[in-house]
C-alpha atoms as a PDB file:
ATOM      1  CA  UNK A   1     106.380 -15.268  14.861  1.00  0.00           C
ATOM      2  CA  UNK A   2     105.618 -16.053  11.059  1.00  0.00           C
ATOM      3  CA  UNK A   3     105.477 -12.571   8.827  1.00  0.00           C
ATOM      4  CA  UNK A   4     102.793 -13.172   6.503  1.00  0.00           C
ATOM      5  CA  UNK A   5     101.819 -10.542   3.405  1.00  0.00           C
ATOM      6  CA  UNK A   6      99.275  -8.321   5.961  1.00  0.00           C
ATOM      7  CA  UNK A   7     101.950  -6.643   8.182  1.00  0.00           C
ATOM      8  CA  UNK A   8      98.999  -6.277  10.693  1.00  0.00           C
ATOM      9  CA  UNK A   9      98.894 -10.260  10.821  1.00  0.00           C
ATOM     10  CA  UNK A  10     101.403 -13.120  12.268  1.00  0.00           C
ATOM     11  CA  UNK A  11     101.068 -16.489  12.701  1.00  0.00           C
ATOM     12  CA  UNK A  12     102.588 -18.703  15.289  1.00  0.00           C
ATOM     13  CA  UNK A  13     103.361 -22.320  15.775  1.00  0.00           C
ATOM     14  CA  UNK A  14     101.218 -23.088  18.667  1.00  0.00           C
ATOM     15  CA  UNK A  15     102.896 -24.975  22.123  1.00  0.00           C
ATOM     16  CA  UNK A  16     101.410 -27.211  24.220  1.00  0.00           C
ATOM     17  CA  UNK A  17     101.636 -23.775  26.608  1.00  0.00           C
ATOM     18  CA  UNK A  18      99.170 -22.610  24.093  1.00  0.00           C
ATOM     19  CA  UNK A  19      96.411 -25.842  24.773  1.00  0.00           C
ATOM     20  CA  UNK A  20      93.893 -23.153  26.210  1.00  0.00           C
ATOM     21  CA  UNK A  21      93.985 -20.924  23.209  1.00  0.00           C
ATOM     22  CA  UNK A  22      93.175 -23.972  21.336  1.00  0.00           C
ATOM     23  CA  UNK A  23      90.058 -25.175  23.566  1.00  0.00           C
ATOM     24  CA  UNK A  24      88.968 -21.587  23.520  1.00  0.00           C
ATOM     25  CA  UNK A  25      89.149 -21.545  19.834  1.00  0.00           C
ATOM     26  CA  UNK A  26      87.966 -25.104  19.449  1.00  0.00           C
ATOM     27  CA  UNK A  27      84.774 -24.033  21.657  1.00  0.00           C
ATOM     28  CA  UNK A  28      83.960 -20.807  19.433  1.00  0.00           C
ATOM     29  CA  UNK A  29      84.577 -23.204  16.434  1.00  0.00           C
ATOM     30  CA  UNK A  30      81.720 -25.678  18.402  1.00  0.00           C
ATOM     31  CA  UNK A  31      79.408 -23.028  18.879  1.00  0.00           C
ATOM     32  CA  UNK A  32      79.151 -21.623  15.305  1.00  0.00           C
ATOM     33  CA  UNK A  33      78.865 -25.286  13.883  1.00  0.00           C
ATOM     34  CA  UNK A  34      76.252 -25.652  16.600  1.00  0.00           C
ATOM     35  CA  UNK A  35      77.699 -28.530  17.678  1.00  0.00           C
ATOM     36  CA  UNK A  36      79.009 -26.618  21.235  1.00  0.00           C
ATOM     37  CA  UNK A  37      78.505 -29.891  23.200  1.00  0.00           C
ATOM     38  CA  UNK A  38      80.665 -32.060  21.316  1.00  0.00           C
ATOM     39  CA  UNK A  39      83.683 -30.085  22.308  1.00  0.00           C
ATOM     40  CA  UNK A  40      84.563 -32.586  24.728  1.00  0.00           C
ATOM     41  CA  UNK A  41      88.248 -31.692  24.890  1.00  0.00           C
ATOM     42  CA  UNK A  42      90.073 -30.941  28.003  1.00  0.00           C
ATOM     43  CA  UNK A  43      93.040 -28.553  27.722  1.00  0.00           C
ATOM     44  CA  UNK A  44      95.264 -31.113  29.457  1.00  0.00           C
ATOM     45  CA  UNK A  45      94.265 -33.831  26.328  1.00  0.00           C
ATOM     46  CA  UNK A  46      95.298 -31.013  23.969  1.00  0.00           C
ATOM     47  CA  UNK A  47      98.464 -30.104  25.512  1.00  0.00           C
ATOM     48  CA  UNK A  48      99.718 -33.920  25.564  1.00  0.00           C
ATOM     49  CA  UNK A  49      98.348 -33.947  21.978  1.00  0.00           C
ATOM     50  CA  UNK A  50     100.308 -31.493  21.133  1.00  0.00           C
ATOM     51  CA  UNK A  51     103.348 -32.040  23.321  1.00  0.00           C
ATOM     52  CA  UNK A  52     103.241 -35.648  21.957  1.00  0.00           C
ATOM     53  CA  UNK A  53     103.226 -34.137  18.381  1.00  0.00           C
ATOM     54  CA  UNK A  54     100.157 -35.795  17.751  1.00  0.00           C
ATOM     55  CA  UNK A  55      98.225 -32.595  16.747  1.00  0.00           C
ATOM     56  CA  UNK A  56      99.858 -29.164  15.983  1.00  0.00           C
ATOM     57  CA  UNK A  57      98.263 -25.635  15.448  1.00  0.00           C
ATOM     58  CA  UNK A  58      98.855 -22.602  14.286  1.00  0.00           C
ATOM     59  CA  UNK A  59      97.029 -19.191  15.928  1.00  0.00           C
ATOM     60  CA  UNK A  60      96.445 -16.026  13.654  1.00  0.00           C
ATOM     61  CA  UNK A  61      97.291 -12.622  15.532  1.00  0.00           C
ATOM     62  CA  UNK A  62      96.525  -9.485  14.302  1.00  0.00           C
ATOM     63  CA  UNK A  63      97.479  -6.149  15.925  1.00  0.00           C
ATOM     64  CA  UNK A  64      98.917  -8.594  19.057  1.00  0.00           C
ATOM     65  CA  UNK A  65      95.511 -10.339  19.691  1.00  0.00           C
ATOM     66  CA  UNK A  66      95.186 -13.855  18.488  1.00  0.00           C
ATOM     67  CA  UNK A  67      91.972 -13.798  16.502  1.00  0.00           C
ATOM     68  CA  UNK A  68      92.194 -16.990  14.625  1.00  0.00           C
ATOM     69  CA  UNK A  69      93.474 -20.629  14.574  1.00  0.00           C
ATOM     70  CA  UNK A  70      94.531 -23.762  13.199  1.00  0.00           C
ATOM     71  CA  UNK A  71      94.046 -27.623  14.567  1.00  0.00           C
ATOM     72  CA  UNK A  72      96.143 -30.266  12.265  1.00  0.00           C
ATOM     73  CA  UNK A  73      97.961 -33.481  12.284  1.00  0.00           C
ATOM     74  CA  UNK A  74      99.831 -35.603   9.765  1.00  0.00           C
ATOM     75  CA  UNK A  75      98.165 -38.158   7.992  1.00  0.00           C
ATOM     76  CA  UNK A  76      98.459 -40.980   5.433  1.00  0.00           C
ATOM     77  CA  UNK A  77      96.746 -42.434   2.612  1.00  0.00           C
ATOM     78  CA  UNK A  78      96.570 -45.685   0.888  1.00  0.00           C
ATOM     79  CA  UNK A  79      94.871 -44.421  -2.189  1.00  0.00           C
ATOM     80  CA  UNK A  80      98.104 -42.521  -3.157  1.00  0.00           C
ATOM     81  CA  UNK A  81     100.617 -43.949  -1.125  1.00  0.00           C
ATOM     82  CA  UNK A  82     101.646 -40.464   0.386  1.00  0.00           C
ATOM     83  CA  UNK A  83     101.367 -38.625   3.225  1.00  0.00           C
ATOM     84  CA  UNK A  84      98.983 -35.218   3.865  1.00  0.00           C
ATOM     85  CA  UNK A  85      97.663 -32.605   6.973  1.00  0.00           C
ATOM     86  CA  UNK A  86      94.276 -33.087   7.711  1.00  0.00           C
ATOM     87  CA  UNK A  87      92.898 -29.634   9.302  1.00  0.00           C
ATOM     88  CA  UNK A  88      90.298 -30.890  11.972  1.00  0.00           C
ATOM     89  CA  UNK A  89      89.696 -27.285  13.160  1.00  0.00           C
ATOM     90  CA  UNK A  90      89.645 -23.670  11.237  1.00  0.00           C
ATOM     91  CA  UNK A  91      88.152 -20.379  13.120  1.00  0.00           C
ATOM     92  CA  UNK A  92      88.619 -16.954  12.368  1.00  0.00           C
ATOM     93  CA  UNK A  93      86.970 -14.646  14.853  1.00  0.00           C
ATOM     94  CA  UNK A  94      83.603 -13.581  13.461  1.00  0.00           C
ATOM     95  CA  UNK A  95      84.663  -9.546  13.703  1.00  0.00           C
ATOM     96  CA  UNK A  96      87.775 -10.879  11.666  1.00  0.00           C
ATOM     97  CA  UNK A  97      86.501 -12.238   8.289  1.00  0.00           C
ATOM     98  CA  UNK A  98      86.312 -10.630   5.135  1.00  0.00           C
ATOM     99  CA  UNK A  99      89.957  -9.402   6.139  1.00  0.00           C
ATOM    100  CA  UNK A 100      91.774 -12.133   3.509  1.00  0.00           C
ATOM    101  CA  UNK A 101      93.500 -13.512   7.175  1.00  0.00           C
ATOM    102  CA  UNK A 102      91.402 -17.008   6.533  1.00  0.00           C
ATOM    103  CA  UNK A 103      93.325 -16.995   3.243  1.00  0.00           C
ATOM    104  CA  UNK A 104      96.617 -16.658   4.665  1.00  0.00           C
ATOM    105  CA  UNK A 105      96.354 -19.428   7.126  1.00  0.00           C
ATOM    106  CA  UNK A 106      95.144 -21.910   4.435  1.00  0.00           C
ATOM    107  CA  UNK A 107      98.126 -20.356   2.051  1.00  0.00           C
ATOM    108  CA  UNK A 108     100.340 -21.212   5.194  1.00  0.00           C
ATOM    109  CA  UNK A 109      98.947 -24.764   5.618  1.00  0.00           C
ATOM    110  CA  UNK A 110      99.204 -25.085   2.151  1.00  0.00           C
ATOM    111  CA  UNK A 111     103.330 -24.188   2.437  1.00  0.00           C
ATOM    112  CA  UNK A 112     103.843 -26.250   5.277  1.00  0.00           C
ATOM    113  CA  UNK A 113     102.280 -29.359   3.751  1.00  0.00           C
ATOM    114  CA  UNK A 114     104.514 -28.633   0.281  1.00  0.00           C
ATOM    115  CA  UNK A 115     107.557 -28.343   2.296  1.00  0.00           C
ATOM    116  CA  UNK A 116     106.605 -31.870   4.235  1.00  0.00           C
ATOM    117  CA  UNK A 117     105.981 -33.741   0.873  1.00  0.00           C
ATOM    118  CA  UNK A 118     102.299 -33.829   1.205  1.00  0.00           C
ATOM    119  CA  UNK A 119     100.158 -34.532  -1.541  1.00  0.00           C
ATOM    120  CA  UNK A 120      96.939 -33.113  -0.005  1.00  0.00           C
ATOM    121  CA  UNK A 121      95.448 -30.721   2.219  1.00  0.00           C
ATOM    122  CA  UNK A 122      91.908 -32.035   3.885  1.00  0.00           C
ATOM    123  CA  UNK A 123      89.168 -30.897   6.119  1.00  0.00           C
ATOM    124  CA  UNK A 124      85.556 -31.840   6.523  1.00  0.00           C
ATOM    125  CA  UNK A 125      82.849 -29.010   6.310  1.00  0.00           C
ATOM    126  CA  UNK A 126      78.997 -29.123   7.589  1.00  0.00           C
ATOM    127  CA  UNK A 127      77.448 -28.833   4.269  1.00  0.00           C
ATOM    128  CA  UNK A 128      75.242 -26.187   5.384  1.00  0.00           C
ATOM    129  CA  UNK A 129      77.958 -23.972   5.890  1.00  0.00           C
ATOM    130  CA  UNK A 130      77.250 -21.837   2.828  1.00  0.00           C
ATOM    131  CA  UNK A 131      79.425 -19.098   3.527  1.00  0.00           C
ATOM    132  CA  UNK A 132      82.502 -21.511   4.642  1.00  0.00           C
ATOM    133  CA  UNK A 133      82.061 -24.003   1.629  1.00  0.00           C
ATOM    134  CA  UNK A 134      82.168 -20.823  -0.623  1.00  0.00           C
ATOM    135  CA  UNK A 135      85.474 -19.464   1.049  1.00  0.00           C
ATOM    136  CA  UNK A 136      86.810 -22.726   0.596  1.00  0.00           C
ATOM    137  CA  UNK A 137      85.783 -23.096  -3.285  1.00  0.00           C
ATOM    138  CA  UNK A 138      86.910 -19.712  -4.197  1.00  0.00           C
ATOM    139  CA  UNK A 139      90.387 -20.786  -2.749  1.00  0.00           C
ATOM    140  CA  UNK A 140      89.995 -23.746  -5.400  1.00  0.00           C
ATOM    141  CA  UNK A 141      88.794 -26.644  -3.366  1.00  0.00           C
ATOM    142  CA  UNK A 142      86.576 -29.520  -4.355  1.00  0.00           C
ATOM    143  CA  UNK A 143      84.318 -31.608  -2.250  1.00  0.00           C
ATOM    144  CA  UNK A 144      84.701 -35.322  -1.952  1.00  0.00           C
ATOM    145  CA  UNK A 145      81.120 -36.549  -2.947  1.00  0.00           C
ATOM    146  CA  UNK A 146      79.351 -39.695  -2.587  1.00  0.00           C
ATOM    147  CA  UNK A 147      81.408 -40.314   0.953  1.00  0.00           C
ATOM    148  CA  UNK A 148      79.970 -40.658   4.394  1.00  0.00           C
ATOM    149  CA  UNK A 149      82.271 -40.419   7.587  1.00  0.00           C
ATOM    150  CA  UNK A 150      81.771 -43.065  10.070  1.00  0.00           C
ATOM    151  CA  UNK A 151      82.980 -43.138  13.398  1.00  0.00           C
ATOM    152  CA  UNK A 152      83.378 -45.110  16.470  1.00  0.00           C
ATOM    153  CA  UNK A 153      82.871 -42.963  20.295  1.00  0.00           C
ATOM    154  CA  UNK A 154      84.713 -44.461  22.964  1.00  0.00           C
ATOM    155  CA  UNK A 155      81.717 -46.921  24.016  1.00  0.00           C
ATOM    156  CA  UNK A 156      81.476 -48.355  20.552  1.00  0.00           C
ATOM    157  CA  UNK A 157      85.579 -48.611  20.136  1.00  0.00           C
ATOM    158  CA  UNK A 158      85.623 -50.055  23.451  1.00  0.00           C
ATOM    159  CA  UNK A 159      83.094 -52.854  22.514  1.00  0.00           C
ATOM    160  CA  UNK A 160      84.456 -53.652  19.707  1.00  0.00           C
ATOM    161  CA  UNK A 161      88.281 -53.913  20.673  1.00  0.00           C
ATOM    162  CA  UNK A 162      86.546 -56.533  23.181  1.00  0.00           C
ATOM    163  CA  UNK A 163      85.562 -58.176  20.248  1.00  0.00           C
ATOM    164  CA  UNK A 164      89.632 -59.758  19.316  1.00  0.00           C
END
């Protein structure tokens, strides 16, 4: 356990032990973003993720009950030739907010990518997400404008690896 500032609230390195806390958490996080059948993920492709070290998370517990959650991995970057964490899930249970735990996760994330040598903390954010986007502002974050995320799904990766 991680002693954070709130002595009601820990956080914990998640396992790949812990892959079901993450689905569960990744589902809630689906469901609020209205996006609920997207979550595709299996909890056996999160616990090799995360036994692989591919992903990592950290889980928010308060009073013994883990009530919140973060999904990360180490990435890299061209632009400034250094290396970051790119959060590709954040949920705090809805009963939970407005508690300044959100805060401590991101001040967390924040540590762990200083002590790595990261340059940069990232995470995408539906932009009608008013109450998120202004969480994330008042903890001085800026939006990256005039940039679209494209993706391939499986099919389209597929298809086009045929293509070499």
């Amino acid at each position: 356990m991680i002693a954070t500032k709130d002595p009601r609230f820990s956080l914990r390195c998640a396992t790949p032990d812990d892959a079901g806390v993450v689905l569960g958490f990744m589902q809630k996080l689906g469901q609020y973003q209205k996006m609920a059948d997207r979550i595709v993920a299996t909890e056996a492709g999160l616990r090799a993720l995360l036994a692989a070290g591919k992903g990592e998370a950290v889980l928010g517990c308060h009073a013994g009950e883990t009530v919140a959650f973060a999904y990360f991995c180490q990435t890299s970057s061209a632009f400034i030739g250094q290396s970051g964490l790119y959060i590709d899930g954040f949920f705090v249970d809805e009963s939970m907010r407005g508690k300044g735990l959100g805060k401590i996760m991101m001040a967390y994330l924040s540590q762990l990518a200083v002590e790595r040598g990261c340059k940069r903390l990232e995470w995408a954010c539906l932009d009608w997400n008013a109450p998120t986007i202004a969480f994330y502002k008042g903890l001085g974050a800026y939006s990256v404008d005039g940039m679209t995320i494209y993706r391939f799904a499986p099919d389209t990766l597929q298809a086009n690896a045929a293509l070499f």
